[in-house]
Protein backbone atom coordinates (compact mmCIF):
# COMPACT_ATOMS: atom_id res chain seq x y z
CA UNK A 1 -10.08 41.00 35.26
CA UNK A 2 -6.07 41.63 35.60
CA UNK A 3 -6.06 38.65 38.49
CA UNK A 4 -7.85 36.47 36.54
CA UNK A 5 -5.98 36.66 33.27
CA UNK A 6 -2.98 35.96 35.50
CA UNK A 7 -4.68 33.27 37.14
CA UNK A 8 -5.74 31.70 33.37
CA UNK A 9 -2.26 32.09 32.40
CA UNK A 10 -0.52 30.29 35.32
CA UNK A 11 -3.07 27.35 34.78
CA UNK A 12 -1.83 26.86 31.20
CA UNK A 13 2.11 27.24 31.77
CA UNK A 14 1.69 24.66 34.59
CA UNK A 15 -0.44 22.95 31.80
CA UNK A 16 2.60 23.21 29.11
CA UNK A 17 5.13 22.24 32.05
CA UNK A 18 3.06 19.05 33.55
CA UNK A 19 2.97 18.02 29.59
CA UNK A 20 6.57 18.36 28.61
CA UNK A 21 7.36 16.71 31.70
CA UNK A 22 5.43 14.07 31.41
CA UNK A 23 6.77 13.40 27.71
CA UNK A 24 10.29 13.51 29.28
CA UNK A 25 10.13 11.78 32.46
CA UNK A 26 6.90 9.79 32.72
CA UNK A 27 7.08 5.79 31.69
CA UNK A 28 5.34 5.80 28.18
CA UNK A 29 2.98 2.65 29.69
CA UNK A 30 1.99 5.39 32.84
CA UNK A 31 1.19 8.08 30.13
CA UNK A 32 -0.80 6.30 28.18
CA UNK A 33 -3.55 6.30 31.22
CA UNK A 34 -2.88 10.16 31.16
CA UNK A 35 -2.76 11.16 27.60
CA UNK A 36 -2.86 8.31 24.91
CA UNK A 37 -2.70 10.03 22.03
CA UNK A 38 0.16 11.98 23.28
CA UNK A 39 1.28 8.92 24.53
CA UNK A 40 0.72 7.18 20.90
CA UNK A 41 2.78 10.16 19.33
CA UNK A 42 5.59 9.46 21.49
CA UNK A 43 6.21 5.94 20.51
CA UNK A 44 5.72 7.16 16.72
CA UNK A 45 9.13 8.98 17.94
CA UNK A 46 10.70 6.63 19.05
CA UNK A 47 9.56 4.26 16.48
CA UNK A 48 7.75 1.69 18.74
CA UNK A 49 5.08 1.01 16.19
CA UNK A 50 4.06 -1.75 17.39
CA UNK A 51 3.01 -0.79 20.69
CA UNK A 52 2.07 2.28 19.17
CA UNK A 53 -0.57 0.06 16.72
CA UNK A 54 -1.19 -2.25 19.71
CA UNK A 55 -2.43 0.68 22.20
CA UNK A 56 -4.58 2.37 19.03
CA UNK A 57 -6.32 -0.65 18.55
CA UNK A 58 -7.52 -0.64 22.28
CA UNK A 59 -9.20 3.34 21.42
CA UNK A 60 -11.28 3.14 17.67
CA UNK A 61 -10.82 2.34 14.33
CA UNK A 62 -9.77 6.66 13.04
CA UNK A 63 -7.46 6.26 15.64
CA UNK A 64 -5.93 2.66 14.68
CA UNK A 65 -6.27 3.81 11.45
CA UNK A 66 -4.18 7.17 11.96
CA UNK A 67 -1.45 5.33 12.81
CA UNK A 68 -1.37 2.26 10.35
CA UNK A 69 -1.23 5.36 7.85
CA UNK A 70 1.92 6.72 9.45
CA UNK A 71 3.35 3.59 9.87
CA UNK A 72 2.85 2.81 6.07
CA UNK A 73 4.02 6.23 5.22
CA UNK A 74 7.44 5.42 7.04
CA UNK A 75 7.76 2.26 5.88
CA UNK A 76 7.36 3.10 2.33
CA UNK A 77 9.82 5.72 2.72
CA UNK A 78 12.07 2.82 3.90
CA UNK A 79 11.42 0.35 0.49
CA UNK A 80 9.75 -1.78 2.47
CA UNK A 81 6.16 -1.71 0.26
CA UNK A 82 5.62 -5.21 1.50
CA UNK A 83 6.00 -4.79 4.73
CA UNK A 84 3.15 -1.74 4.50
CA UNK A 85 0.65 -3.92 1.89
CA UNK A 86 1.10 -7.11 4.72
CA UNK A 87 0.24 -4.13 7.84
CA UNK A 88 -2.92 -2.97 5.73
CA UNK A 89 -4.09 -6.53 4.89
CA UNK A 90 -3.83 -7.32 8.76
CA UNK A 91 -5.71 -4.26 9.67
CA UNK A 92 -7.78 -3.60 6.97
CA UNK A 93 -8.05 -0.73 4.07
CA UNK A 94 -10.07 1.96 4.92
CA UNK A 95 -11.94 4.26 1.90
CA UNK A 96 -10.11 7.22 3.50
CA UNK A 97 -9.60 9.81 1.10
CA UNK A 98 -6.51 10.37 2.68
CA UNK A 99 -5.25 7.30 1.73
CA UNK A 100 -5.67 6.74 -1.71
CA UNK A 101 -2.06 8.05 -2.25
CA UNK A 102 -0.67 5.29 0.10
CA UNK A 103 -2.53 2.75 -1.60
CA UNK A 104 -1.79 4.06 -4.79
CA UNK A 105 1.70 4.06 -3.95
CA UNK A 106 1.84 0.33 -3.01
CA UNK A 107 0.11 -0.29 -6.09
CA UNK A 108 3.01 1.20 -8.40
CA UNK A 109 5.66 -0.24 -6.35
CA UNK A 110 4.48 -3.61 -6.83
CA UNK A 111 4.37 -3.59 -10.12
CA UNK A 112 7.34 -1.99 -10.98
CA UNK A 113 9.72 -3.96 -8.86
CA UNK A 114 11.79 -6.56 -10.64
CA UNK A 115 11.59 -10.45 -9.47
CA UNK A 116 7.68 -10.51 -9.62
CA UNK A 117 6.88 -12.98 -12.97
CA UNK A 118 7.61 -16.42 -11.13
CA UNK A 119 5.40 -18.43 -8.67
CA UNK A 120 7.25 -17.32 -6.00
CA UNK A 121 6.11 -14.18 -6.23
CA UNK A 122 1.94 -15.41 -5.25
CA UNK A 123 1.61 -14.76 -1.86
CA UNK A 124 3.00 -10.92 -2.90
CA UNK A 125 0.02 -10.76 -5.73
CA UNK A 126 -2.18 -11.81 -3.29
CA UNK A 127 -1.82 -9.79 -0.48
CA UNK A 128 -1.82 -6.86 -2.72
CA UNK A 129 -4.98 -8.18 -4.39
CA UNK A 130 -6.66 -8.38 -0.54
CA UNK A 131 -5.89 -4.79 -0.15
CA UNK A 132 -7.21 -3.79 -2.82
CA UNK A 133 -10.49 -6.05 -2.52
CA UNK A 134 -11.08 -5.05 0.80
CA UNK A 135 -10.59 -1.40 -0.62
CA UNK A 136 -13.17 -1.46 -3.58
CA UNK A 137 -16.13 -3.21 -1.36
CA UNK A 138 -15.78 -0.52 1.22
CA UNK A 139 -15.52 2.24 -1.75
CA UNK A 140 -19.11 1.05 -2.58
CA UNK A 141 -20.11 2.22 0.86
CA UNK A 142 -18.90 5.62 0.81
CA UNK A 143 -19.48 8.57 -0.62
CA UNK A 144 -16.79 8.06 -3.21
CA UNK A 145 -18.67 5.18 -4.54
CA UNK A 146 -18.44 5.42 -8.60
CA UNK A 147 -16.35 8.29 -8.42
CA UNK A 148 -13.03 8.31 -10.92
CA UNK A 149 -11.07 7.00 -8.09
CA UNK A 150 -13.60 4.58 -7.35
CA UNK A 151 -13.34 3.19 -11.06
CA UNK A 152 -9.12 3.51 -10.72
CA UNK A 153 -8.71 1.46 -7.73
CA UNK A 154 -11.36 -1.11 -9.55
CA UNK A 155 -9.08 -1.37 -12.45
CA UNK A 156 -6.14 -1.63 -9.86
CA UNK A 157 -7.85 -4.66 -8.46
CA UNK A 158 -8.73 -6.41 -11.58
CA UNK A 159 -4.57 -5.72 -12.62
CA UNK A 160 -3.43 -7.48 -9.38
CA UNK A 161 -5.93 -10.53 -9.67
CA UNK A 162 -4.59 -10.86 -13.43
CA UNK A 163 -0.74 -10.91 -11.67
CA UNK A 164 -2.17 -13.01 -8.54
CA UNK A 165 -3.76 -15.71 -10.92
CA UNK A 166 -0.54 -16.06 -13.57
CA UNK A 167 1.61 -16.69 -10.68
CA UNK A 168 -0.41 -19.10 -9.56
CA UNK A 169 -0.22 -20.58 -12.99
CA UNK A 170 3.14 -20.69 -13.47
CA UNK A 171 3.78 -23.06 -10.26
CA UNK A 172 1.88 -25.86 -12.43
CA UNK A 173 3.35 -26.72 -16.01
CA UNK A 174 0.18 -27.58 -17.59
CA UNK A 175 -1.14 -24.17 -16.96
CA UNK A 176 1.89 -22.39 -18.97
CA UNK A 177 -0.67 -21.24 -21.76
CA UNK A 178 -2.76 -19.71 -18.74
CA UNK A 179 0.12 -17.63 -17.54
CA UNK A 180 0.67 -16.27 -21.00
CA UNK A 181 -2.38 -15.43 -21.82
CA UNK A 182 -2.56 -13.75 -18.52
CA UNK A 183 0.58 -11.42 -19.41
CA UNK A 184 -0.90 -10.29 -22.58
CA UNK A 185 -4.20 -9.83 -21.02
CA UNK A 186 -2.33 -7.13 -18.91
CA UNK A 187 -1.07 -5.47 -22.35
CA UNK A 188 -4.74 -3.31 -22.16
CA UNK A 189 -3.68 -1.66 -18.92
CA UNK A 190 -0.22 -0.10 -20.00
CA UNK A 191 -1.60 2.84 -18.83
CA UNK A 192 -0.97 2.10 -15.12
CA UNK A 193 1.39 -0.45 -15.36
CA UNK A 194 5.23 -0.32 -16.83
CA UNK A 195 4.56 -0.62 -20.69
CA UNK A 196 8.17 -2.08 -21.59
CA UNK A 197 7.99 -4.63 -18.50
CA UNK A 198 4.60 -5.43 -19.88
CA UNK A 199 5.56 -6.21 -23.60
CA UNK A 200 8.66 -8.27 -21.99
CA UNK A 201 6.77 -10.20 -19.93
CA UNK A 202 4.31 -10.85 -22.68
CA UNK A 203 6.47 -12.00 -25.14
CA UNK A 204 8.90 -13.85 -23.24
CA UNK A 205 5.36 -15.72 -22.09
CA UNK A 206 4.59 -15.94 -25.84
CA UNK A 207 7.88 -17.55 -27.02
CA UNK A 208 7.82 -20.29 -23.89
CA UNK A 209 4.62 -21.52 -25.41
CA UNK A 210 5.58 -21.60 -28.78
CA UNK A 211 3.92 -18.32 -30.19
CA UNK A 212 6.22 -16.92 -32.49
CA UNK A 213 4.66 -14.26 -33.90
CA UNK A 214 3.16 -13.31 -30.83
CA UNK A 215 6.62 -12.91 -29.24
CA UNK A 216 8.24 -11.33 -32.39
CA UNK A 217 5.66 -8.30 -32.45
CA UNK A 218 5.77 -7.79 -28.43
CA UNK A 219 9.39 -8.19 -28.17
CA UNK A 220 9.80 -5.80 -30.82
CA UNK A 221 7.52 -3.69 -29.15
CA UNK A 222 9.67 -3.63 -26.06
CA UNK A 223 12.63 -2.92 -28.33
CA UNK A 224 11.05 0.15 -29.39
CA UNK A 225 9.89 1.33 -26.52
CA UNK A 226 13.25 0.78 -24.32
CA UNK A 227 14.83 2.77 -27.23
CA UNK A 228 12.78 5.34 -26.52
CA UNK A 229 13.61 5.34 -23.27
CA UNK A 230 17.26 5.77 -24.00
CA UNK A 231 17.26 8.42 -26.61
């Protein structure tokens, strides 16, 4: 019994030292015929993500998947939410409870970043809109289907359609009426969007168009509420 415990614990330091040198030493492109995923972790070090996205997308979707996760996770951490919305619109949005934060996330950085109420803004709407499409139809295949978050990322959707569709508005003059309407339509979902932006947008929309008492009561409403803000 003795032997053989020494014997089992040879086999498993020569285990730990083949690993670490293989981490160390090997080529990353030999190591990946050895151990991919620890091969996958080590370009995740070293920041490589895409090689590390290209060689999970040869395994399965959890693993692909895994990574796009970490990727958006870093690059979220780095302010770049548009980078992660364009990698999850490429790869697709997966009803992974795991990621509802992430998406969540991407959701609220959107639309509270400044620079977002003009045409050029469209293709930003849009993408975010995919992601969140894609999302919702395969929430209706999983187990979370009608669930609270279900419902949230729903309204999410319906949000970023409403801010896809008014900048697509406001690149044609005629439809300047459209794009206001559009920003007071998103007045009923100050709960998940920036309420002062909201009443800003709206009534600056309002007064363009020639709605004065429209604009008066939402730009006083943005008054108030940036006051509260400051006190």
């Amino acid at each position: 019994m003795g032997l053989r415990r020494q014997a089992c614990t040879r086999n498993y330091l020569l285990f730990v030292i083949l690993s670490v040198c293989a981490r160390t030493f090997f080529p990353l492109f030999q190591l990946v015929g050895v151990d991919v995923m620890a091969a996958l972790d080590m370009y995740v070090e070293r920041e490589q993500w895409e090689k590390c996205l290209e060689t999970a997308a040869k395994q399965n979707y959890k693993v692909l998947h895994k990574y796009v996760a970490l990727y958006a996770t870093h690059l979220i951490q780095e302010g770049s939410w548009d980078k992660a919305v364009a990698l999850y619109v490429q790869h697709g949005t997966p009803a992974n409870s795991q990621n509802f934060n992430i998406y969540k996330r991407l959701f609220v950085e959107m639309v509270n970043v400044a620079g977002m109420n003009n045409a050029e803004a469209y293709s930003s709407w849009a993408d975010l809109r995919d992601l969140l499409f894609n999302l919702c139809e395969n929430l209706v295949k999983s187990s979370d289907a009608n669930t609270p978050a279900h419902e949230e990322f729903e309204t999410m959707l319906l949000v970023s359609h409403y801010y896809a569709t008014r900048a697509a508005a406001q690149s044609i003059k005629q439809l300047d009426t459209v794009a206001a309407k559009l920003s007071i339509s998103l007045l009923r979902h100050t709960d998940i969007i920036p309420a002062d932006k909201a009443f800003y947008e709206a009534g600056t929309a309002a007064k363009e168009v020639g709605w004065e008492n429209m604009a008066f009561i939402f730009l006083n409403r943005f008054l108030d509420l940036t006051d509260v803000s400051f006190a």
